[in-house]
Protein backbone atom coordinates (compact mmCIF):
# COMPACT_ATOMS: atom_id res chain seq x y z
CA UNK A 1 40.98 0.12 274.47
CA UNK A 2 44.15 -0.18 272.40
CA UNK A 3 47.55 -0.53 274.30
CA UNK A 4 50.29 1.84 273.15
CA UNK A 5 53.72 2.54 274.27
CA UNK A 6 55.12 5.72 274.73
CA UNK A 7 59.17 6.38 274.73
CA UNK A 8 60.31 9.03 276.64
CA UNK A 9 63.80 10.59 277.52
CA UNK A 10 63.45 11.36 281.35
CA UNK A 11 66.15 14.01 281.10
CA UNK A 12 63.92 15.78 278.84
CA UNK A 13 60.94 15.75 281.04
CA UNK A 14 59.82 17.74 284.02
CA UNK A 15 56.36 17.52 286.36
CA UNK A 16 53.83 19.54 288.00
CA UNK A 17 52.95 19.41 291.60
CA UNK A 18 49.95 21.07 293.09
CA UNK A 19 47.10 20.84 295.84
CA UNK A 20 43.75 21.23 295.16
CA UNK A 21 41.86 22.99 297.49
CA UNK A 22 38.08 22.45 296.75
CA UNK A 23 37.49 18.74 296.87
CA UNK A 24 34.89 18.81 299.65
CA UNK A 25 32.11 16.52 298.82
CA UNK A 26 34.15 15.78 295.35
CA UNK A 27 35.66 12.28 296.33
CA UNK A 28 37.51 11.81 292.48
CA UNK A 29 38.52 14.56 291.28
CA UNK A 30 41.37 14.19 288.52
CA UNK A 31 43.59 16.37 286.63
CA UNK A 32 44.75 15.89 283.53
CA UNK A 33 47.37 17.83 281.82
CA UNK A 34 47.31 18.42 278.21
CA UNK A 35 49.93 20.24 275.81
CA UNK A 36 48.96 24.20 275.85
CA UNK A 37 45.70 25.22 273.84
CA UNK A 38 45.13 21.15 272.49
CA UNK A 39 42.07 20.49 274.85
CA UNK A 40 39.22 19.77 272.64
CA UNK A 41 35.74 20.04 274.97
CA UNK A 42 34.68 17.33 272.36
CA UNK A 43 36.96 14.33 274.33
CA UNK A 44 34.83 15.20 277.38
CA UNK A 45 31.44 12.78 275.70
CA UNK A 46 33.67 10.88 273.26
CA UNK A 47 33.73 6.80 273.83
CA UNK A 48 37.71 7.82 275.20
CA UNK A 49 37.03 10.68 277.34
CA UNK A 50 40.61 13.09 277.80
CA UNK A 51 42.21 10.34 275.28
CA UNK A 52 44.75 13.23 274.39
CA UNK A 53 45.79 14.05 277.95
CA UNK A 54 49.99 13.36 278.31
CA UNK A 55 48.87 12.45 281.71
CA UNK A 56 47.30 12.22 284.66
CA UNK A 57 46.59 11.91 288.26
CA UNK A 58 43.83 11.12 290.60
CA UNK A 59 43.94 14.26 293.28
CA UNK A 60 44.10 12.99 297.09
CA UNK A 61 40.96 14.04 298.09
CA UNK A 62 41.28 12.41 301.63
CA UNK A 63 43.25 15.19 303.09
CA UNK A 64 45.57 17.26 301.24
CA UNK A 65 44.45 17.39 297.80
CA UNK A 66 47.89 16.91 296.21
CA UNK A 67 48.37 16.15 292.66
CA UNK A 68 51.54 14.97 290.35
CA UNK A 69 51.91 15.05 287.10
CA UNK A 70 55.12 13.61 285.79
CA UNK A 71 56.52 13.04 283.00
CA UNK A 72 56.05 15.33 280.80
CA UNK A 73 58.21 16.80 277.83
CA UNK A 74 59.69 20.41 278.47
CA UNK A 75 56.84 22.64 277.07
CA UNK A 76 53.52 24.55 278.60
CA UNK A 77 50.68 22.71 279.84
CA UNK A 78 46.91 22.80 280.46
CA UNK A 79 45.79 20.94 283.78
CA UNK A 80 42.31 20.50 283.40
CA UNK A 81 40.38 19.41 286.89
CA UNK A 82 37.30 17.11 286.74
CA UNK A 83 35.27 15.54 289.06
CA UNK A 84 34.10 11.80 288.65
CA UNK A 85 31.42 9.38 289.52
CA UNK A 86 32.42 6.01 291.43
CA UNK A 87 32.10 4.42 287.73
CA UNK A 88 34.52 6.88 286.32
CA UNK A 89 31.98 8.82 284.17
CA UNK A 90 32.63 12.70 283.54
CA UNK A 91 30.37 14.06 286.33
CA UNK A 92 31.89 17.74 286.25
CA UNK A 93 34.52 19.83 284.50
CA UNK A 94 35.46 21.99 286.77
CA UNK A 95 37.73 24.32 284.19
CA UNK A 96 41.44 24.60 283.68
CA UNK A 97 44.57 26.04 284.40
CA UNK A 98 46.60 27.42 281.70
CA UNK A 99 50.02 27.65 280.51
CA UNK A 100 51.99 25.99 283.22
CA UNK A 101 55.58 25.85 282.33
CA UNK A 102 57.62 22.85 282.35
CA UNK A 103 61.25 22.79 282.28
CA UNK A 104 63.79 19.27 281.93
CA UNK A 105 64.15 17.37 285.46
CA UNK A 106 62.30 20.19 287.60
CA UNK A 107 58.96 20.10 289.01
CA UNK A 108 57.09 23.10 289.02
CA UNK A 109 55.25 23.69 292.44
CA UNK A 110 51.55 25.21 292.81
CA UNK A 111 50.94 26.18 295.90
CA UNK A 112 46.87 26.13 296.23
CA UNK A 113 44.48 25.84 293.37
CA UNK A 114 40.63 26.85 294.10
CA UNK A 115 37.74 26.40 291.62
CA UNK A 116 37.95 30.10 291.54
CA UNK A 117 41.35 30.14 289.71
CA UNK A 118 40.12 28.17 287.11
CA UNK A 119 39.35 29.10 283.83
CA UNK A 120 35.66 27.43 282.42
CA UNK A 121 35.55 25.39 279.28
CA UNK A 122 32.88 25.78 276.87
């Protein structure tokens, strides 16, 4: 891996907080939020899998399933969920969410998120 810095103005940037509700028998599931329509499926088997994600965060699949994502630039957002082995190998995509707005030092809440709501990726 290469190291990188990234500069950010935090009054610029907002989050996205959220629960995910289907983590039974899915110990690591992760979501990773991407700038609106960037995801490429292809970063899923490449030797940097999500390497294009702003960020990230491990869901807390011990009881609530709450995720944060902060950070990011004002802008809309793709959170796509996937579940991972202990080694941190892509076992499942589970699909995305789309369009989630952002705006400068607010988080945006959402409420419950099922596999249901999400969309697949081919």
């Amino acid at each position: 891996l290469k190291p990188f810095i990234s500069l950010l103005q935090t009054r610029s940037c907002g989050a996205i907080e959220g629960y995910f509700r289907d983590f039974a028998n899915k110990p690591r599931v992760t979501v990773f939020a991407y700038k609106a329509g960037t995801f490429n499926a292809s970063e899923i088997t490449s030797d940097i899998p999500f390497f294009n994600a702003e960020t990230s965060d491990r869901i807390r699949t011990d009881v609530t399933g709450k995720f944060f994502t902060a950070f990011l630039p004002e802008g809309n957002y793709d959170l796509i969920f996937v579940d991972l082995l202990s080694n941190g190998e892509v076992n499942e995509v589970l699909g995305k969410l789309e369009n989630i707005s952002v705006t400068a030092l607010e988080t945006n809440q959402i409420q419950s998120v099922f596999t249901a709501d999400l969309v697949p990726i081919n």
